[in-house]
Structure formats: C-alpha cells, structure tokens
Protein backbone atom coordinates (compact mmCIF):
# COMPACT_ATOMS: atom_id res chain seq x y z
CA UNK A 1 44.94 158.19 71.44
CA UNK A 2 48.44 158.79 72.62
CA UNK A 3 46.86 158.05 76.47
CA UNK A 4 45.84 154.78 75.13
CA UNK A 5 49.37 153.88 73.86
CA UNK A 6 51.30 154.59 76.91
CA UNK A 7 48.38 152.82 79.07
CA UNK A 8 48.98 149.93 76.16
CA UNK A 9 52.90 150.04 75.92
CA UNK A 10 52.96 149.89 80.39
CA UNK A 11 51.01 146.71 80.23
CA UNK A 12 53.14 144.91 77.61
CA UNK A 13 56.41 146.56 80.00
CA UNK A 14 54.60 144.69 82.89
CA UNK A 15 53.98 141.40 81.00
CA UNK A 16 57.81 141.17 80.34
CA UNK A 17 58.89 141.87 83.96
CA UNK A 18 56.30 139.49 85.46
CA UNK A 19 58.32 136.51 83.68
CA UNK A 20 58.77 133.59 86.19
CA UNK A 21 61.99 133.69 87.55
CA UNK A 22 63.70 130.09 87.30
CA UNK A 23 63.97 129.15 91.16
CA UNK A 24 65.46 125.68 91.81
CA UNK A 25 63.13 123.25 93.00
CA UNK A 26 63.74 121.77 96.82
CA UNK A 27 63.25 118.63 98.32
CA UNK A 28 63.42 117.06 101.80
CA UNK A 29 65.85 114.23 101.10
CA UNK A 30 65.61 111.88 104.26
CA UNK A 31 66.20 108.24 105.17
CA UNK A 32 67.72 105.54 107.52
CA UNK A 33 72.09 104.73 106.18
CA UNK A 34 72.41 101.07 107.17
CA UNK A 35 74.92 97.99 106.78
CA UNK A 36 74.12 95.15 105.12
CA UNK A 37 73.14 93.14 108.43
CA UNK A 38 70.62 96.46 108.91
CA UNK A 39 73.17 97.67 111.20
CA UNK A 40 72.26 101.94 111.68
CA UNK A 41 75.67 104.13 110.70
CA UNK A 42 76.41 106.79 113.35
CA UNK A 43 78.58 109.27 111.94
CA UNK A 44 79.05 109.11 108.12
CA UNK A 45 79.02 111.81 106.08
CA UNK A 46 76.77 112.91 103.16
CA UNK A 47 78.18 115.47 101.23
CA UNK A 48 75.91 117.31 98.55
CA UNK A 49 78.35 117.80 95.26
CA UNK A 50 76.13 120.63 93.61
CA UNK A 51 76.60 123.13 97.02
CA UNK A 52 78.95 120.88 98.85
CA UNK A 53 76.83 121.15 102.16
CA UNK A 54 77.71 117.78 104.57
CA UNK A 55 75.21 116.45 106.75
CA UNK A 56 76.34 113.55 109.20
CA UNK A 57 73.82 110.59 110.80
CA UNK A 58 72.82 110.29 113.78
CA UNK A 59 73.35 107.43 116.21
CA UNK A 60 70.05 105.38 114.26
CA UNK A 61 71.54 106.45 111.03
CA UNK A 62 68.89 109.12 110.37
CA UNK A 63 69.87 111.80 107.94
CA UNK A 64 67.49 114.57 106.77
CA UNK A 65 69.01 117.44 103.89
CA UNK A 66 67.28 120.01 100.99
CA UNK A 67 68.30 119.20 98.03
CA UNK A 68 67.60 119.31 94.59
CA UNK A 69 66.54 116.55 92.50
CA UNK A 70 68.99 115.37 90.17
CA UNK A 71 71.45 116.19 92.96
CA UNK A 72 74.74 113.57 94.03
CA UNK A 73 75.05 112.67 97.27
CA UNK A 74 78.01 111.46 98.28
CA UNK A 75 78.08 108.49 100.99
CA UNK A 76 81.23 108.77 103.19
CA UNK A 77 83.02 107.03 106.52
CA UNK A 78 85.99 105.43 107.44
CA UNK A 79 85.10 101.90 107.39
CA UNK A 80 82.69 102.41 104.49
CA UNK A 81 83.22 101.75 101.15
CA UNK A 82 82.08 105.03 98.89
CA UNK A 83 78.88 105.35 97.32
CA UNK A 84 77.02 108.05 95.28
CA UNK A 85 73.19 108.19 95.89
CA UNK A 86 71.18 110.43 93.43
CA UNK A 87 67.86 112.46 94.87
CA UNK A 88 65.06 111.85 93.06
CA UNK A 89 62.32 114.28 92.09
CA UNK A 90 59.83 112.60 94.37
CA UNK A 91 62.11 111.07 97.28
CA UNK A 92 60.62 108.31 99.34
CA UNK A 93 60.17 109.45 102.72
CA UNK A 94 62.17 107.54 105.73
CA UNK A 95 63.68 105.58 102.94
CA UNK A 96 66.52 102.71 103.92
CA UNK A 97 70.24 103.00 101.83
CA UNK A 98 72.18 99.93 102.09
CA UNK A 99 76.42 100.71 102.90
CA UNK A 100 78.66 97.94 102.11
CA UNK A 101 82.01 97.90 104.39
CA UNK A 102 85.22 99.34 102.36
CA UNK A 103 87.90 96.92 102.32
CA UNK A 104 91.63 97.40 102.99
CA UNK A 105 94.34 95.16 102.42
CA UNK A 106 97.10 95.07 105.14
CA UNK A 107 100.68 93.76 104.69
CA UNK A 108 100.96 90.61 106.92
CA UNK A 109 102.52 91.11 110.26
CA UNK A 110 105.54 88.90 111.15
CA UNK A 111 106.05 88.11 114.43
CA UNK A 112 109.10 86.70 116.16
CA UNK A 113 109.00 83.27 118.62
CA UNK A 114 109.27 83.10 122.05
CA UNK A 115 111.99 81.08 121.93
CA UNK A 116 114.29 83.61 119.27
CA UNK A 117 113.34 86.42 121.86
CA UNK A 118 114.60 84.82 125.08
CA UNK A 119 117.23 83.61 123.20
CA UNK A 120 118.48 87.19 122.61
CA UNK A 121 117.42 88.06 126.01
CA UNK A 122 119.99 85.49 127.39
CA UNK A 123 122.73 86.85 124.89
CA UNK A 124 122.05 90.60 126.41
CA UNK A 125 122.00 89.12 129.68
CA UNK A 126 125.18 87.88 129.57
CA UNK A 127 126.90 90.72 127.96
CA UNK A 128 125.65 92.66 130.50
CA UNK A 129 126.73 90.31 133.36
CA UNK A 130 130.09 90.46 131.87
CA UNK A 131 130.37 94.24 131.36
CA UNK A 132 129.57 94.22 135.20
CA UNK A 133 132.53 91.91 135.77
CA UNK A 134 134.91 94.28 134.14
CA UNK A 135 133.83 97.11 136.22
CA UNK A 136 134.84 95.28 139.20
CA UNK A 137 131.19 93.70 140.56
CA UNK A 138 130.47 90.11 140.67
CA UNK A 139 127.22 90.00 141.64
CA UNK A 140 126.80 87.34 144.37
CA UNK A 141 123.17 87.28 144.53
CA UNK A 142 120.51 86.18 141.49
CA UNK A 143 116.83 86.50 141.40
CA UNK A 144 114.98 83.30 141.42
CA UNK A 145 111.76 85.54 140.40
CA UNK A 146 109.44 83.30 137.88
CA UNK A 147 108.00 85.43 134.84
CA UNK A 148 105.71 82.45 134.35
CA UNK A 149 104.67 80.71 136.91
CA UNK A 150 102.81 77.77 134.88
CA UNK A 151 106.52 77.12 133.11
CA UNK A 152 109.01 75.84 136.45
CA UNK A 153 112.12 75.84 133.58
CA UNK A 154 112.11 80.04 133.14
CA UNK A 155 113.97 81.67 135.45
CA UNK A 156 114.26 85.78 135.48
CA UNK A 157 117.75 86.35 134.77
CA UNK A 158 117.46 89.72 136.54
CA UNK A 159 119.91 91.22 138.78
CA UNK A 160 119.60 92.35 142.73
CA UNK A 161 121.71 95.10 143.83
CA UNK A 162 121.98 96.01 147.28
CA UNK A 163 123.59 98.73 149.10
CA UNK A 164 126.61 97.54 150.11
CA UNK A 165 127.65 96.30 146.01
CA UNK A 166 126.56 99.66 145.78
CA UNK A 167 129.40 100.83 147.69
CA UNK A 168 131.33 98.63 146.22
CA UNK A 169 131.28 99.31 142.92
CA UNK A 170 131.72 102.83 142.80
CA UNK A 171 134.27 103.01 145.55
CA UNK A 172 137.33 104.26 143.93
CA UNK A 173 140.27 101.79 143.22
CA UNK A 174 143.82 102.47 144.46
C-alpha cells in the first residue's frame, strides 16, 4: 500500500509541475509606411512601447518587427506627424499604413529692400572714404566695376589701391 501512495502522490507532484507556463504570444508585424500621395518613407522610426525595440524602414518603406498583439507601435520622423499603430492578433501581411506630414508653424521672415541696403552701403562707403581722407589718402582712382550688368545706373563704389598710395599712405609725416 504505502508503494502505491508514493507512486500516487509523484504523479499528482508531476501534474502540478507540468502546468503551462504563460509564454507571450509573437507575431511578425510587417507592412509598407507610406504618405498620403503613396509616397514610401525611408527612414522613420517604429518604436515598440512594451520592450522599446526601434526598427527603421527601408528606402520602399518596408518594415518587418515581433511583436505582441495588443502591442503600440509608435510611428516616428522628422517631417511626420506622430502616430500610434496597434498590432493586431492576426496582422495582415505586407499591409499599407498611411503617414500624414507633421506641420510646423514658422515666424515670418522679414526681409530688407534693395534699395534700404545700398542705401546703407553708400552711407558706409562714404564714411569710409572720409576716414581715408583723414589719414592723409585721397584716392585718385575709382572702380567703374558693374555689380549688375543688366542695371547701367549701379556703379561699385569700391576702392583701387595701388602701390605707390601704398607708399604713400604709410610713409611717415614730418
């Protein structure tokens, strides 16, 4: 009798160890990230939030991850607007995700006339011309350069130097 128990008391030992363990179910999550024009995305991210594992599209947009179902996916690039996709428990194979562009709105950029530029231009021009003057050189020569050549009015208000004002304006005064 007692062999009988401990023959009986293993097998009910054995029943309780040979419980199914609770392994998470996997899936092949795979499909095609494109624009709304069915442009492909090369480069965004898709970042699992359960195990935070990132897997990035290739130049046709083609992803391929394991995942669980239930899992988020998070949809992620620069000029992309964010978007969570969810794996289902039987995922479509090759499937197609439409991406909408993010937005971004920019301050407007103010840009100055051609006229209020060469206007200054002409002001620093002649401060110059007279800071020259003080230091003892009047230039003699002017460039006649044009910066445009489809305008005959503009003129280059540049300056030539050549050797000998060189000479002459740093020779030492006496």
């Amino acid at each position: 009798m007692r062999p009988i128990a401990v023959i009986l008391f293993c097998f009910s030992a054995f029943h309780v160890f040979a419980q199914e363990e609770n392994i998470p179910k996997t899936v092949v999550f795979d499909g095609y990230l494109l624009l709304e024009d069915s442009i492909p995305i090369e480069g965004a991210y898709l970042i699992n939030y359960r195990d935070m594992k990132i897997v990035a599209t290739n130049s046709n947009g083609y992803f391929k991850m394991n995942a669980q179902p239930g899992d988020s996916l998070m949809i992620n690039h620069l000029t992309l607007s964010p978007q969570v996709v969810h794996v289902p428990d039987f995922p479509i194979k090759n499937q197609k995700i439409r991406v909408e562009y993010r937005t971004y709105m920019i301050k407007p950029v103010v840009s100055n006339s051609y006229q209020y530029q060469m206007k200054n231009f002409e002001k620093n021009m002649q401060k110059m011309y007279a800071e020259l003057r003080n230091l003892g050189y009047h230039p003699s020569r002017a460039k006649t350069i044009r910066l445009n050549p489809y305008n005959p009015d503009e003129l280059d208000p540049g300056l030539t130097i050549g050797l000998s004002d060189l000479f002459r304006l740093f020779k030492r005064k006496r």
